[in-house]
Protein backbone atom coordinates (compact mmCIF):
# COMPACT_ATOMS: atom_id res chain seq x y z
CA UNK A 1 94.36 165.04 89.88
CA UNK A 2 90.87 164.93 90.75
CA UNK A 3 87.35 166.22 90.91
CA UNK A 4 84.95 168.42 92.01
CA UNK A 5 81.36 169.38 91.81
CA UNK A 6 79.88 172.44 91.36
CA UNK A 7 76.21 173.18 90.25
CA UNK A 8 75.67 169.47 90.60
CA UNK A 9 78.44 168.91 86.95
CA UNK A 10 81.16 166.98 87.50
CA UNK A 11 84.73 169.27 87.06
CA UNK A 12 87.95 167.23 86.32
CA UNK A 13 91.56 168.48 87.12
CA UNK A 14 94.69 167.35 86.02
CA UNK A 15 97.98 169.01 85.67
CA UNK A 16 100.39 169.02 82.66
CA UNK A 17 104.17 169.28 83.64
CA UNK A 18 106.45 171.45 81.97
CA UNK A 19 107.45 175.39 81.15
CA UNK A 20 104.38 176.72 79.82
CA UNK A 21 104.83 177.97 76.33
CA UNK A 22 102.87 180.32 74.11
CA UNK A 23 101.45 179.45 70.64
CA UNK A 24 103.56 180.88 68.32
CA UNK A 25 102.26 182.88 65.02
CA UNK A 26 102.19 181.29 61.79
CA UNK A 27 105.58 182.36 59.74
CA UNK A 28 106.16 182.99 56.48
CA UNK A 29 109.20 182.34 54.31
CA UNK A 30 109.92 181.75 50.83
CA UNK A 31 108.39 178.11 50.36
CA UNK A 32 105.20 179.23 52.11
CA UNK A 33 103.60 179.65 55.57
CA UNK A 34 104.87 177.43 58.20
CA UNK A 35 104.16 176.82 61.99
CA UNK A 36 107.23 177.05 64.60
CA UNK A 37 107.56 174.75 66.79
CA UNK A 38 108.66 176.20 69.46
CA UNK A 39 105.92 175.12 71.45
CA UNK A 40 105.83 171.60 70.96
CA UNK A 41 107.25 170.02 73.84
CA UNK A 42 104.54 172.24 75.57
CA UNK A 43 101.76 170.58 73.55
CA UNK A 44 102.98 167.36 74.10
CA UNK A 45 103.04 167.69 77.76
CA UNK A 46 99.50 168.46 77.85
CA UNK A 47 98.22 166.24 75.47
CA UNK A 48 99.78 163.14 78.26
CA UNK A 49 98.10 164.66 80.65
CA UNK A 50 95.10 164.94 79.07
CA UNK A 51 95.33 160.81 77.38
CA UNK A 52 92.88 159.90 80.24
CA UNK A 53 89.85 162.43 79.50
CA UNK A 54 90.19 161.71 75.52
CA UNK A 55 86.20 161.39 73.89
CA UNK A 56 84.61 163.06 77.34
CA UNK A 57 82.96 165.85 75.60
CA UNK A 58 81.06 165.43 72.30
CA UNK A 59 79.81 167.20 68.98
CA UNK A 60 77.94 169.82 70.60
CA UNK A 61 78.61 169.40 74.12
CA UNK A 62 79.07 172.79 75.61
CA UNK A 63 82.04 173.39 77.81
CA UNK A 64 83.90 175.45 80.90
CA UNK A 65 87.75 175.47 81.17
CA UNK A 66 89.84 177.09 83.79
CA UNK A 67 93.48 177.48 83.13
CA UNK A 68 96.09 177.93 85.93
CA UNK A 69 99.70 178.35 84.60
CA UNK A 70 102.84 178.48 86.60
CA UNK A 71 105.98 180.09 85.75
CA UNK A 72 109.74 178.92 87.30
CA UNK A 73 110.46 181.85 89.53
CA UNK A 74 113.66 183.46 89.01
CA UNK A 75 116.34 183.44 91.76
CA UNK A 76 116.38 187.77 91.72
CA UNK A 77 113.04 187.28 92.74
CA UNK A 78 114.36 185.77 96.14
CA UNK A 79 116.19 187.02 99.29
CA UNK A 80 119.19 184.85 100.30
CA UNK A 81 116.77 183.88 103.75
CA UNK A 82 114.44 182.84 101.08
CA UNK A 83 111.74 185.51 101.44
CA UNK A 84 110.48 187.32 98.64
CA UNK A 85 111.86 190.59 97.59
CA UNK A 86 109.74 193.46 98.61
CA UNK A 87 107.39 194.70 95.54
CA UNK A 88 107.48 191.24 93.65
CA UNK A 89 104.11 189.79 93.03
CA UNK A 90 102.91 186.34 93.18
CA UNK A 91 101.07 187.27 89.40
CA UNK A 92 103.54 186.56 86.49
CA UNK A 93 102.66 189.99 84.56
CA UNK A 94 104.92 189.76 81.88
CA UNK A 95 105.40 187.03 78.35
CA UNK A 96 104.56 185.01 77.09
CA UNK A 97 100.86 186.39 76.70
CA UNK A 98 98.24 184.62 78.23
CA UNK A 99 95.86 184.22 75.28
CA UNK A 100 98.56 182.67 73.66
CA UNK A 101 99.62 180.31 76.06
CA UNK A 102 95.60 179.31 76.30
CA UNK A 103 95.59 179.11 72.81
CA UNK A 104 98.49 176.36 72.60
CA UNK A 105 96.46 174.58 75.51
CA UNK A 106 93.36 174.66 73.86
CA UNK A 107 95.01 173.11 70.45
CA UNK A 108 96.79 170.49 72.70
CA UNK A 109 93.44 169.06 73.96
CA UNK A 110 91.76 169.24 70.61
CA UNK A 111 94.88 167.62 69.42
CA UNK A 112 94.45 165.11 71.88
CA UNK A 113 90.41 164.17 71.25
CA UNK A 114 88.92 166.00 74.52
CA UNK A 115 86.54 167.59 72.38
CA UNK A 116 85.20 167.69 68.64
CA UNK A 117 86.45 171.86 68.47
CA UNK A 118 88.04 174.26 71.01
CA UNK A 119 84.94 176.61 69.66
CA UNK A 120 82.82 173.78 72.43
CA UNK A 121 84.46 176.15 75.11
CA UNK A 122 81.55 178.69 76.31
CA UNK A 123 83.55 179.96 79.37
CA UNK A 124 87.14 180.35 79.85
CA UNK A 125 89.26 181.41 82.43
CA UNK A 126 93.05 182.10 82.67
CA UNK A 127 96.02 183.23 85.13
CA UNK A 128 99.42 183.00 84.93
CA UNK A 129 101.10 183.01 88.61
CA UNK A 130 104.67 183.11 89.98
CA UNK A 131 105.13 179.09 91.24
CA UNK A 132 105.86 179.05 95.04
CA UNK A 133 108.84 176.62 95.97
CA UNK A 134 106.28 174.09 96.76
CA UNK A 135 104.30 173.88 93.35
CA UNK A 136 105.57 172.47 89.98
CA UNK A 137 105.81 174.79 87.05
CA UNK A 138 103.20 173.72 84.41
CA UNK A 139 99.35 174.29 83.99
CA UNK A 140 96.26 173.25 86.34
CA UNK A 141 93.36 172.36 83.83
CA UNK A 142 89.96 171.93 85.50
CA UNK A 143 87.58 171.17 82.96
CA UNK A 144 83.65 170.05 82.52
CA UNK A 145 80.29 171.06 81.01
CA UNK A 146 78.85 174.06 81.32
């Protein structure tokens, strides 16, 4: 998507496309613990749109991630004019969690060589938001080094 400076670092953006999806707990059944996978269409969404920025941090590079996600709004959110009902934020205050959804972000881009470890990250900042008609559902990374 783009870039933009601040404190003289470079920040990249980019956007993955898709319902954001929460990393799900590990499970356990009777041939052992297992991951569900549940959220892997997610993860593969954002390791695409992350295929660009693979290698730009390295072992010990220190990092700052900012995580915008964007939820489908449902129609009884909507008047039939179009404008919102009255009392309905633009904040998406309900699941899946939001460390959980960073979480499954965070594994996607280590998945997909952005960094060495997701324990790089030094500062992190997420929001989950309501998408207006205009915007896609998905998540807004900006990324760079702290």
């Amino acid at each position: 998507m783009g870039e933009t400076r601040t404190n003289t670092k470079t920040m990249k953006t980019t956007f993955a496309h898709g319902t954001p999806k929460a990393q799900p707990r590990p499970r356990l059944s009777k041939y052992g613990v297992y991951n569900p996978t549940t959220a892997k269409a997610w993860k593969t969404a954002v390791k695409l749109a992350m295929a660009e920025h693979v290698s730009t941090f390295e072992k010990g590079d220190t990092v700052k991630l900012y995580l915008r996600f964007f939820f489908k709004r449902p129609k009884s959110h909507v008047k039939t004019n179009g404008e919102l009902r009255k009392g309905i934020s633009t904040q998406h205050v309900q699941k899946p969690d939001i460390d959980n959804l960073a979480k499954a972000v965070l594994d996607a881009m280590t998945d997909a060589k952005v960094w060495h470890d997701d324990s790089q990250i030094a500062h992190l900042v997420t929001s989950k938001y309501w998408a207006a008609d205009w915007e896609n559902e998905g998540c807004e990374i900006k990324f760079g080094h702290y």
